[in-house]
N, C-alpha and C. Protein backbone atom coordinates (compact mmCIF):
# COMPACT_ATOMS: atom_id res chain seq x y z
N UNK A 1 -5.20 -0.92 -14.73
CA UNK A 1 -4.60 -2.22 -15.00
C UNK A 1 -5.71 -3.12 -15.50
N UNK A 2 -5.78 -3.55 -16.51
CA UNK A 2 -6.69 -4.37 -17.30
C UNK A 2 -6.32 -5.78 -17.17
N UNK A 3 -6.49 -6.53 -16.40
CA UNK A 3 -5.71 -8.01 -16.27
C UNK A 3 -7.22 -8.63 -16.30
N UNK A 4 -7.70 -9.36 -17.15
CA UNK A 4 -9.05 -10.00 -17.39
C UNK A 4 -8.45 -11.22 -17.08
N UNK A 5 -7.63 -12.15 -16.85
CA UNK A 5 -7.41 -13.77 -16.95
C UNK A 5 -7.37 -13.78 -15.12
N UNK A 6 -7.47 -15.03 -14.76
CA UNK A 6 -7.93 -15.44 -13.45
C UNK A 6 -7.49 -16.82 -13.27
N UNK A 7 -7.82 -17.29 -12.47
CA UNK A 7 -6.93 -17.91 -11.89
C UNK A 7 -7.54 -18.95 -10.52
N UNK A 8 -7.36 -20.41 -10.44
CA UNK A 8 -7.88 -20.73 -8.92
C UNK A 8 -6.39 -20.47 -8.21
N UNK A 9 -7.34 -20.08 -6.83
CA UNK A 9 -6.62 -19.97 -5.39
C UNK A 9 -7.29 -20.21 -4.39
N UNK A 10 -6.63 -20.62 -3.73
CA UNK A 10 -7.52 -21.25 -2.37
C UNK A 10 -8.99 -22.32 -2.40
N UNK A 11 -9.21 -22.66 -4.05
CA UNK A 11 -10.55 -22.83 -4.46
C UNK A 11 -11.67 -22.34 -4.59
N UNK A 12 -10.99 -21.00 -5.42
CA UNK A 12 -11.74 -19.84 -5.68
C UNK A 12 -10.90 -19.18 -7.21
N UNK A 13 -11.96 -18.70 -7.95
CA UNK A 13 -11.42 -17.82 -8.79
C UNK A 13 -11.08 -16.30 -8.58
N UNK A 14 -9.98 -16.47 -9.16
CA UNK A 14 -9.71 -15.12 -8.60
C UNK A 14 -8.17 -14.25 -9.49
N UNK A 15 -7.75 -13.11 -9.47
CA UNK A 15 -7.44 -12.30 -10.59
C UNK A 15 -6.04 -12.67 -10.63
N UNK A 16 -5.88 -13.10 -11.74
CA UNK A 16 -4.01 -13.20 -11.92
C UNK A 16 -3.21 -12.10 -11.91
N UNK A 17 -2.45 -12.39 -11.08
CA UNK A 17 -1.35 -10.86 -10.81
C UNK A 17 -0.68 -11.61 -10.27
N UNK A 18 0.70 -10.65 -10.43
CA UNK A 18 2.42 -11.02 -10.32
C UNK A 18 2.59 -9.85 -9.21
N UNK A 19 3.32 -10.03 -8.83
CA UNK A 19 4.00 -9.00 -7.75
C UNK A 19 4.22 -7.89 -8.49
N UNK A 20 5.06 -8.24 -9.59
CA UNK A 20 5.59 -6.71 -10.27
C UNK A 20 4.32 -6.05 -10.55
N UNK A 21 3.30 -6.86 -11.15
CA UNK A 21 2.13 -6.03 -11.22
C UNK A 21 1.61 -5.21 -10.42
N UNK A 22 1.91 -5.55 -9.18
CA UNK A 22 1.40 -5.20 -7.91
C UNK A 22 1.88 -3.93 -7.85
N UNK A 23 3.45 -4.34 -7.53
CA UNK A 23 4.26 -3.21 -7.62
C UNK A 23 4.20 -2.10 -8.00
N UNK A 24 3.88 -2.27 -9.88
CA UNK A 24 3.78 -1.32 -10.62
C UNK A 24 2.58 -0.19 -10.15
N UNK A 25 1.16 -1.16 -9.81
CA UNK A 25 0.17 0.01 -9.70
C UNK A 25 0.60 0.81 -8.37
N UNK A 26 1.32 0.08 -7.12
CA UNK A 26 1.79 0.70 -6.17
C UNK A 26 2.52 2.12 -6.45
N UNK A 27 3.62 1.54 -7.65
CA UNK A 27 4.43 2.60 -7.27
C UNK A 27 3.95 4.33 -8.61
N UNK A 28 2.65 3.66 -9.08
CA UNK A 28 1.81 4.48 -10.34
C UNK A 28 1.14 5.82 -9.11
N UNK A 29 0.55 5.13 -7.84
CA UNK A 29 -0.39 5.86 -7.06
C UNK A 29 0.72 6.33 -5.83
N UNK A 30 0.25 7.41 -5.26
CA UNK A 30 1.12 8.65 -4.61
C UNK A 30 0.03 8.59 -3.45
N UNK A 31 -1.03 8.06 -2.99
CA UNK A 31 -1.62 8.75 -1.94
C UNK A 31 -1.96 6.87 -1.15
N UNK A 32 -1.92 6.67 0.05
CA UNK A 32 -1.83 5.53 1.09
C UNK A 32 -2.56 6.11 2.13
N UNK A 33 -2.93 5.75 2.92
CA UNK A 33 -3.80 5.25 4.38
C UNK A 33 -2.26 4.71 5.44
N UNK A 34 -2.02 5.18 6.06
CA UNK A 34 -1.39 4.78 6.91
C UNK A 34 -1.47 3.93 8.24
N UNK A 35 -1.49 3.24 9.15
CA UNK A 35 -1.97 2.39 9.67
C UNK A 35 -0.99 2.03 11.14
N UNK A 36 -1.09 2.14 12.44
CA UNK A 36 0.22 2.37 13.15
C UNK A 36 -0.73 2.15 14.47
N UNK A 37 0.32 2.08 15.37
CA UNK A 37 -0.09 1.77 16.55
C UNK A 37 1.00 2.70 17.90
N UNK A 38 -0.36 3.40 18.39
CA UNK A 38 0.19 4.40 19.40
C UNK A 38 0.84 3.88 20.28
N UNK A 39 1.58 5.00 21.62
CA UNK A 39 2.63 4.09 22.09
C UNK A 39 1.75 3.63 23.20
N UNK A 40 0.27 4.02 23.55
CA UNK A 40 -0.90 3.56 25.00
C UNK A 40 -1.47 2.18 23.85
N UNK A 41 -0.76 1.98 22.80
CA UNK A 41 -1.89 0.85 22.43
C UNK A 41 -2.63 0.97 21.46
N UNK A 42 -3.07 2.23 20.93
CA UNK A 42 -4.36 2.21 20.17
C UNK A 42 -4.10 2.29 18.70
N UNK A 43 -4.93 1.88 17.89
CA UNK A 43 -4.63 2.14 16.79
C UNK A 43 -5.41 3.63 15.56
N UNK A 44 -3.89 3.79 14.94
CA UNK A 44 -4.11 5.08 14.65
C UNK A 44 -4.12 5.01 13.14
N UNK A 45 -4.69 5.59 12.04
CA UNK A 45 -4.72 5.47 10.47
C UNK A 45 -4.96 6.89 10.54
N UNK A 46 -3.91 7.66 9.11
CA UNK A 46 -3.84 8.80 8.47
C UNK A 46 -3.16 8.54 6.90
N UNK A 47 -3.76 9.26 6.41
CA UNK A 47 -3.34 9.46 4.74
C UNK A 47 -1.40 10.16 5.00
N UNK A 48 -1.41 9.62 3.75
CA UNK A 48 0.12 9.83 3.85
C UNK A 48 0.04 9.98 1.93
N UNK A 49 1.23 10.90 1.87
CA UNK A 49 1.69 10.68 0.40
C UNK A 49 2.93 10.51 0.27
N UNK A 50 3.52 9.17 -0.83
CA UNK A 50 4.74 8.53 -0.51
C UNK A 50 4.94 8.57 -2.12
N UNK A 51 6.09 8.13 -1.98
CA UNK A 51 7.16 7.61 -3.18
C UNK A 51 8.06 6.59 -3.22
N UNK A 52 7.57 5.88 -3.75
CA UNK A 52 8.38 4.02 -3.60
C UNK A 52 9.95 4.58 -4.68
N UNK A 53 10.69 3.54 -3.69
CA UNK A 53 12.04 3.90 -4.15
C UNK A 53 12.49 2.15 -3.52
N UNK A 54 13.06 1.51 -5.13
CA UNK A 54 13.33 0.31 -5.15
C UNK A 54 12.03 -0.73 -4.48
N UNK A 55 11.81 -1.26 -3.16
CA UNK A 55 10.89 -2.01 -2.86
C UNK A 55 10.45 -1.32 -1.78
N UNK A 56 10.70 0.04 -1.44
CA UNK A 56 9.69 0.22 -0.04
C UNK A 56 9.56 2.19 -0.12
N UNK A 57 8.71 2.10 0.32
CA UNK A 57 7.82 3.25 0.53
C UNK A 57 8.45 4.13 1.14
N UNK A 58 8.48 5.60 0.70
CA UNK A 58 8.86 6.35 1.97
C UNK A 58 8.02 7.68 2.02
N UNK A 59 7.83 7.94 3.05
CA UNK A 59 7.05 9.03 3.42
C UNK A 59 7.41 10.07 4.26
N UNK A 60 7.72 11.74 3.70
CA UNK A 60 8.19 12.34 4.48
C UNK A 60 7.52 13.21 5.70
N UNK A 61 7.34 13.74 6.73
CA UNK A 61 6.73 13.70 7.88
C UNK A 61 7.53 14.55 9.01
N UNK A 62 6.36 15.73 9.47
CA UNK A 62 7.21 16.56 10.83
C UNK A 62 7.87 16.10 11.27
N UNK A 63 9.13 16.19 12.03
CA UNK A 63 9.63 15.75 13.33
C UNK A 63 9.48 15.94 14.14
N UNK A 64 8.72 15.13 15.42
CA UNK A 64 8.32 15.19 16.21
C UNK A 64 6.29 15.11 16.12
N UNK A 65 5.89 14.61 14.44
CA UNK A 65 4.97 14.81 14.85
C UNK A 65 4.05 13.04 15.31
N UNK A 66 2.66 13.15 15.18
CA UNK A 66 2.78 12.02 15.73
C UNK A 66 2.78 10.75 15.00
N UNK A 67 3.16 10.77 13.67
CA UNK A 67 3.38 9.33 12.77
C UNK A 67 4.83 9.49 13.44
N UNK A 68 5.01 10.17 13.07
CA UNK A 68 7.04 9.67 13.44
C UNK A 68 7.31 9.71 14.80
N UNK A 69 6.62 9.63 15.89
CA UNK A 69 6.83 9.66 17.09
C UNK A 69 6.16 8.35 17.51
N UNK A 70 4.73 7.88 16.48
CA UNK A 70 4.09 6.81 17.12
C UNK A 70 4.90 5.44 16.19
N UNK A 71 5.25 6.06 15.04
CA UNK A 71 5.94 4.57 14.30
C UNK A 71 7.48 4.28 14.93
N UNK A 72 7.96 5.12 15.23
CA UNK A 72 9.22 4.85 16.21
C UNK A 72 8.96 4.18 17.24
N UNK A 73 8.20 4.38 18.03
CA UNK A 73 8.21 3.67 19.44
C UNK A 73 7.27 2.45 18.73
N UNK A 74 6.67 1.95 17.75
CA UNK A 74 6.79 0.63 17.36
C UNK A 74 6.26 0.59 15.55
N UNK A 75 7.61 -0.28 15.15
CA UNK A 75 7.38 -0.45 13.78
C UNK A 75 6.31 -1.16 13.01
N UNK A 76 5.62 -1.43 13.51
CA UNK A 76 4.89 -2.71 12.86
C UNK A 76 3.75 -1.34 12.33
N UNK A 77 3.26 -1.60 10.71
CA UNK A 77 2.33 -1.06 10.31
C UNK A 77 1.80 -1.50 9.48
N UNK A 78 0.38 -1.05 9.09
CA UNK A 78 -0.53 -1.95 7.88
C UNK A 78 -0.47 -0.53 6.88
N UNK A 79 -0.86 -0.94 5.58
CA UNK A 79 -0.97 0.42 4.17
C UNK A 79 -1.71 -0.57 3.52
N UNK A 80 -3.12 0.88 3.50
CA UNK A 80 -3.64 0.53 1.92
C UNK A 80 -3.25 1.34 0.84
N UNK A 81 -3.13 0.93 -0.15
CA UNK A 81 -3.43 2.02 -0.91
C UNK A 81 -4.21 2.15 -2.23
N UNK A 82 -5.70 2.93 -2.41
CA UNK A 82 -6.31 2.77 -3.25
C UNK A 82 -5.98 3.06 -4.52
N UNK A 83 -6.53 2.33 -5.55
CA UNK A 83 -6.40 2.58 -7.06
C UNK A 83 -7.19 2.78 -7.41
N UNK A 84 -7.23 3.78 -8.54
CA UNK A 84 -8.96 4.91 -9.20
C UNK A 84 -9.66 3.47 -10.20
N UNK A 85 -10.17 3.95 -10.69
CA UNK A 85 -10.40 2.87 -11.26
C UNK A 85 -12.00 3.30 -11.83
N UNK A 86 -12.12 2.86 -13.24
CA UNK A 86 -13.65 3.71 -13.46
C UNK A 86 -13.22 4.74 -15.01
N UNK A 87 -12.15 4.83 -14.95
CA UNK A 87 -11.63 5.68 -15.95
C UNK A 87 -12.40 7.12 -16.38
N UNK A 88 -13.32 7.76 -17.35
CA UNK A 88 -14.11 8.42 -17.44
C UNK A 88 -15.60 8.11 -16.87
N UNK A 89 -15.79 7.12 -16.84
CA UNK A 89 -17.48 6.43 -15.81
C UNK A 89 -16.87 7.47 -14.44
N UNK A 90 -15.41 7.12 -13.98
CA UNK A 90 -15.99 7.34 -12.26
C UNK A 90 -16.12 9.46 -12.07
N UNK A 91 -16.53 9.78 -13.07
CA UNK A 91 -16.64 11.65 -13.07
C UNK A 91 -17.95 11.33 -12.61
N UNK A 92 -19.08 10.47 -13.58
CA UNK A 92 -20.10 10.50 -13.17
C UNK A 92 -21.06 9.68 -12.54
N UNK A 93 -20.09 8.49 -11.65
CA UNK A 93 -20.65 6.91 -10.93
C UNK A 93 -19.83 7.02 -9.91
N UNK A 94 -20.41 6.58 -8.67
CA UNK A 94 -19.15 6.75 -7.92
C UNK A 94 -18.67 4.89 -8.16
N UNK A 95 -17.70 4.83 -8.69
CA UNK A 95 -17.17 3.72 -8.63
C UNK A 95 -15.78 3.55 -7.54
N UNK A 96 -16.53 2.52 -6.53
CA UNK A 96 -14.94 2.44 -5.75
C UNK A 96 -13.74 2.05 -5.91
N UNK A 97 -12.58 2.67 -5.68
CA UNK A 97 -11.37 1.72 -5.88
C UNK A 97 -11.23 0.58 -5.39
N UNK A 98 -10.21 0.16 -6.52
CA UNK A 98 -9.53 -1.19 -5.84
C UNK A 98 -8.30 -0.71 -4.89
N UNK A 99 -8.53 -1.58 -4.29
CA UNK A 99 -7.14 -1.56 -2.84
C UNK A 99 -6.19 -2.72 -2.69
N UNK A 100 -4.92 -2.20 -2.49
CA UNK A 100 -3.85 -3.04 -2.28
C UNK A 100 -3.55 -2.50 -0.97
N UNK A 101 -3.54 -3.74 0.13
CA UNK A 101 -3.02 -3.80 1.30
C UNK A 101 -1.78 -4.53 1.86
N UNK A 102 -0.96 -4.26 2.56
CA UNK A 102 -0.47 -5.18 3.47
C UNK A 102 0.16 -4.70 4.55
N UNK A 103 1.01 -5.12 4.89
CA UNK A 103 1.93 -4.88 6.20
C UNK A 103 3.65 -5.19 6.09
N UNK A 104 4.09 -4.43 7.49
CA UNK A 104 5.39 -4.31 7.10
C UNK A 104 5.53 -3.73 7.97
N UNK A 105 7.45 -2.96 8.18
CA UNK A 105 7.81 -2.95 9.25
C UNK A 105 8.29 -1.17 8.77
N UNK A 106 8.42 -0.01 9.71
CA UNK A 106 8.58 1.03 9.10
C UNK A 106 9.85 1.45 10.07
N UNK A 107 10.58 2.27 9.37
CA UNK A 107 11.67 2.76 10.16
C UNK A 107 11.37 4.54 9.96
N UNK A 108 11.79 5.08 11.08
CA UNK A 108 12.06 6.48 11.46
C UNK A 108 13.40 7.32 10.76
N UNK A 109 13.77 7.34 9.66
CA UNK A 109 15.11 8.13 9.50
C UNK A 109 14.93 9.49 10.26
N UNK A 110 15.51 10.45 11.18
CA UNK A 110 15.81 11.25 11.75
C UNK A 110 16.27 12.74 10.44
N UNK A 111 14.97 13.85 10.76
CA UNK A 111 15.59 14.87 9.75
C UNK A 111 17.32 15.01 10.43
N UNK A 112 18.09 16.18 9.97
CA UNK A 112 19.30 17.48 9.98
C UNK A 112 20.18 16.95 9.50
N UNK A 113 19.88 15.68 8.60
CA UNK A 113 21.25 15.40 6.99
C UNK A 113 20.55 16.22 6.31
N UNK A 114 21.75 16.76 5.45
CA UNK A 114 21.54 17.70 4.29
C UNK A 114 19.78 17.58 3.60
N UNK A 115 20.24 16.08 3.06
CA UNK A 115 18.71 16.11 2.00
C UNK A 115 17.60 15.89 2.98
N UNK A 116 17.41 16.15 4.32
CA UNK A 116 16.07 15.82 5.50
C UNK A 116 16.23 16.82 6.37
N UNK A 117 16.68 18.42 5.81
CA UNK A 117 16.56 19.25 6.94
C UNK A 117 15.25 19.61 7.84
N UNK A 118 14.58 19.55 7.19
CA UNK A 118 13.16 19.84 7.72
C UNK A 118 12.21 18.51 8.26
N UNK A 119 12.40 17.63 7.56
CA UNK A 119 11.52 16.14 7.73
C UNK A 119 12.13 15.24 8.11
N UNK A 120 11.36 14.29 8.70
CA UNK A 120 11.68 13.23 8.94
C UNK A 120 11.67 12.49 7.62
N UNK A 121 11.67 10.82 7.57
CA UNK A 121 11.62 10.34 6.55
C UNK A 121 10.74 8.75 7.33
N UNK A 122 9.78 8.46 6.98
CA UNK A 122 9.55 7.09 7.42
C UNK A 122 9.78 6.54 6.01
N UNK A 123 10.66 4.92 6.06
CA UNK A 123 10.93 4.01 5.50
C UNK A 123 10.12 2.99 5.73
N UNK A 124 8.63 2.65 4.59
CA UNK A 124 8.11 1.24 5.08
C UNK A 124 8.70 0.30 3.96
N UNK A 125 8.78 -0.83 4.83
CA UNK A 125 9.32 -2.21 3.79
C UNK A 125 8.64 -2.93 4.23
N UNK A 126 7.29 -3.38 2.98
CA UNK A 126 6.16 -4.36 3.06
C UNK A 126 7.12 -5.69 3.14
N UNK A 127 5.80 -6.61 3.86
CA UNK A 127 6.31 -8.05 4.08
C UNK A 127 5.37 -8.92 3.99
N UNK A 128 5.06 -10.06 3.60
CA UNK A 128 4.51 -10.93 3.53
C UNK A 128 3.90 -11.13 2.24
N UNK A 129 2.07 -10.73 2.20
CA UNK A 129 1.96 -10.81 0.80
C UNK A 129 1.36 -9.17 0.69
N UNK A 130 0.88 -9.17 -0.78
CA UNK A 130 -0.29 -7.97 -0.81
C UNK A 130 -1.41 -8.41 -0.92
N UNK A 131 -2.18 -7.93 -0.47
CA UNK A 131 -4.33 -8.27 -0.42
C UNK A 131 -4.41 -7.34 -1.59
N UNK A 132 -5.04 -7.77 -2.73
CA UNK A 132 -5.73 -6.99 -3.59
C UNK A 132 -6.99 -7.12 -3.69
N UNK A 133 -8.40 -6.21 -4.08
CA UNK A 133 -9.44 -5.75 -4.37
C UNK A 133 -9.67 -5.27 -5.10
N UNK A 134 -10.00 -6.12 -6.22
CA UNK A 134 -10.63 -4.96 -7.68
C UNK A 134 -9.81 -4.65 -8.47
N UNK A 135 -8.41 -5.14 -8.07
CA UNK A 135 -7.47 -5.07 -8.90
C UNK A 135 -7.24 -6.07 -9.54
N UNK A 136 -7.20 -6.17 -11.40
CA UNK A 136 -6.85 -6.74 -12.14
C UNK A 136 -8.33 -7.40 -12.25
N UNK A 137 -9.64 -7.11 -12.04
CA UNK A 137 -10.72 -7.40 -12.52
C UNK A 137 -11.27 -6.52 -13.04
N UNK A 138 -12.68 -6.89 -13.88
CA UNK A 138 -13.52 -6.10 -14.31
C UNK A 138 -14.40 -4.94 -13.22
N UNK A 139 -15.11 -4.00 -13.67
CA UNK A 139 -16.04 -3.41 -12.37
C UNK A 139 -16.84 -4.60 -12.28
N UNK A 140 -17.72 -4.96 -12.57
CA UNK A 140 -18.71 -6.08 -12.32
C UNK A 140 -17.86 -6.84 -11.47
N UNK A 141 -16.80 -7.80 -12.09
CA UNK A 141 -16.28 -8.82 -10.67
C UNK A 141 -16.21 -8.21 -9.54
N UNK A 142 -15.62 -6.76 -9.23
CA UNK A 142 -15.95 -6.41 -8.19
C UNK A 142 -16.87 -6.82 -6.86
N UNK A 143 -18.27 -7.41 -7.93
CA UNK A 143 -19.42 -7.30 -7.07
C UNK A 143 -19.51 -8.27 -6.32
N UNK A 144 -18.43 -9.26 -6.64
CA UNK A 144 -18.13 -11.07 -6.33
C UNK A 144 -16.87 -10.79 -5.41
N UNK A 145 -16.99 -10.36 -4.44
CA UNK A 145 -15.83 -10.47 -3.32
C UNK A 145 -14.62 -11.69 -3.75
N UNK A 146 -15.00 -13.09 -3.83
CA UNK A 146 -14.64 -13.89 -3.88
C UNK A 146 -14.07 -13.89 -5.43
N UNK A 147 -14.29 -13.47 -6.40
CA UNK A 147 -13.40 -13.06 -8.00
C UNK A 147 -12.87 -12.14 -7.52
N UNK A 148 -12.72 -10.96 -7.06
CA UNK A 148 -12.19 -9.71 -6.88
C UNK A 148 -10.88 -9.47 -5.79
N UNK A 149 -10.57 -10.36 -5.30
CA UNK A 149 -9.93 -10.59 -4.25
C UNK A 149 -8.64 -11.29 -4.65
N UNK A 150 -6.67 -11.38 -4.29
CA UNK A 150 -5.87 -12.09 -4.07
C UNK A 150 -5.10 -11.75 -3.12
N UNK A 151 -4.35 -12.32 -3.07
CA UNK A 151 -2.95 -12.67 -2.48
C UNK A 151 -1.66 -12.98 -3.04
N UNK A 152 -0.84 -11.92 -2.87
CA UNK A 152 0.04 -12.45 -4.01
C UNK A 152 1.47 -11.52 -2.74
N UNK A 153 2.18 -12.53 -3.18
CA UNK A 153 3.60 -12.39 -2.35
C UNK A 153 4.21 -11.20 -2.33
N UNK A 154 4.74 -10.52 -1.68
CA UNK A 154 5.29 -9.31 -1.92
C UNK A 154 6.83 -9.24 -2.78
N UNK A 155 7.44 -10.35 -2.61
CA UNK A 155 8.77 -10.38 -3.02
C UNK A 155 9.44 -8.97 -2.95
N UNK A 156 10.42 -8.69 -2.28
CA UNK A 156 10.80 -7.68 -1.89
C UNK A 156 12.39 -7.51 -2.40
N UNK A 157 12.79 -6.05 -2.94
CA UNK A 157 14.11 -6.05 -3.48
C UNK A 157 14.82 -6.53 -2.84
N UNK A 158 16.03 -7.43 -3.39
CA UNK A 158 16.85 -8.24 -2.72
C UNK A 158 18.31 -7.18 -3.11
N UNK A 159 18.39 -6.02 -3.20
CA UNK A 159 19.34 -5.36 -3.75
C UNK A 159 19.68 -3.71 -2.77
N UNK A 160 18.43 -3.83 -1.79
CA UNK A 160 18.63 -2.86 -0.93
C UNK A 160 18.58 -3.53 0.47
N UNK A 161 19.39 -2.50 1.07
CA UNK A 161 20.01 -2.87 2.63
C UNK A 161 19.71 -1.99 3.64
């Protein structure tokens, strides 16, 4: 995503992006960080690979194993998910991704319907805003936390229930 124009926020410059933008690189990248909280308390992060469908994420998953056992007994979860970024440079630089974060609430669909014989299904539906990093800047801004950095609303489909 090449978005060079910027923007003040908070009294800071920083990268212009739209939600859909957001969206879009979201729903471009297949691999997330998962983010959850066990049922003693603790907090637990594992890679997950998902597929956005309308405004929320879903990720399919053992039954009975422990994302779908620990996000059931409580929904609240955080997702990053990185974007490559570096194009042909990052074969031979390690250039880090940019990351889109936020939070949201995840639901457990239960496999033995037809299309979930085998899996579960977690449903996340982000809320609030997204945190971006490095997204919609140059590599160099990168190096400026404070250019490299937004916040931008999640706006969430108003067309699913």
């Amino acid at each position: 995503m090449a978005i060079r124009t910027i923007r003040e926020q908070d009294g800071e410059a920083r990268p212009r992006l739209t939600s859909e933008q957001v969206w879009l690189a979201v729903t471009r990248a297949s691999f997330a960080v998962l983010s959850h909280i066990t049922p003693a308390g603790e907090p637990r992060s594992s890679g997950v690979v998902y597929k956005v469908l309308g405004r929320r994420l879903v990720v399919a998953v053992a039954p009975g194993s422990w994302k779908a056992q620990h996000v059931a007994a409580d929904s609240r979860v955080a997702v990053t998910v990185p974007v490559r970024r570096g194009g042909i440079l990052s074969l031979v630089a390690p250039i880090p991704p940019a990351t889109i974060s936020f939070h949201g609430t995840a639901v457990v669909l239960a496999a033995g319907s037809p299309r979930r014989a085998s899996a579960c299904v977690i449903e996340i539906i982000p809320a609030g805003a997204f945190r971006t990093y490095g997204l919609g800047v140059s590599l160099r801004a990168m190096l400026n936390p404070a250019a490299a950095q937004a916040r931008i609303p999640v706006t969430p489909d108003q067309h699913i229930h």
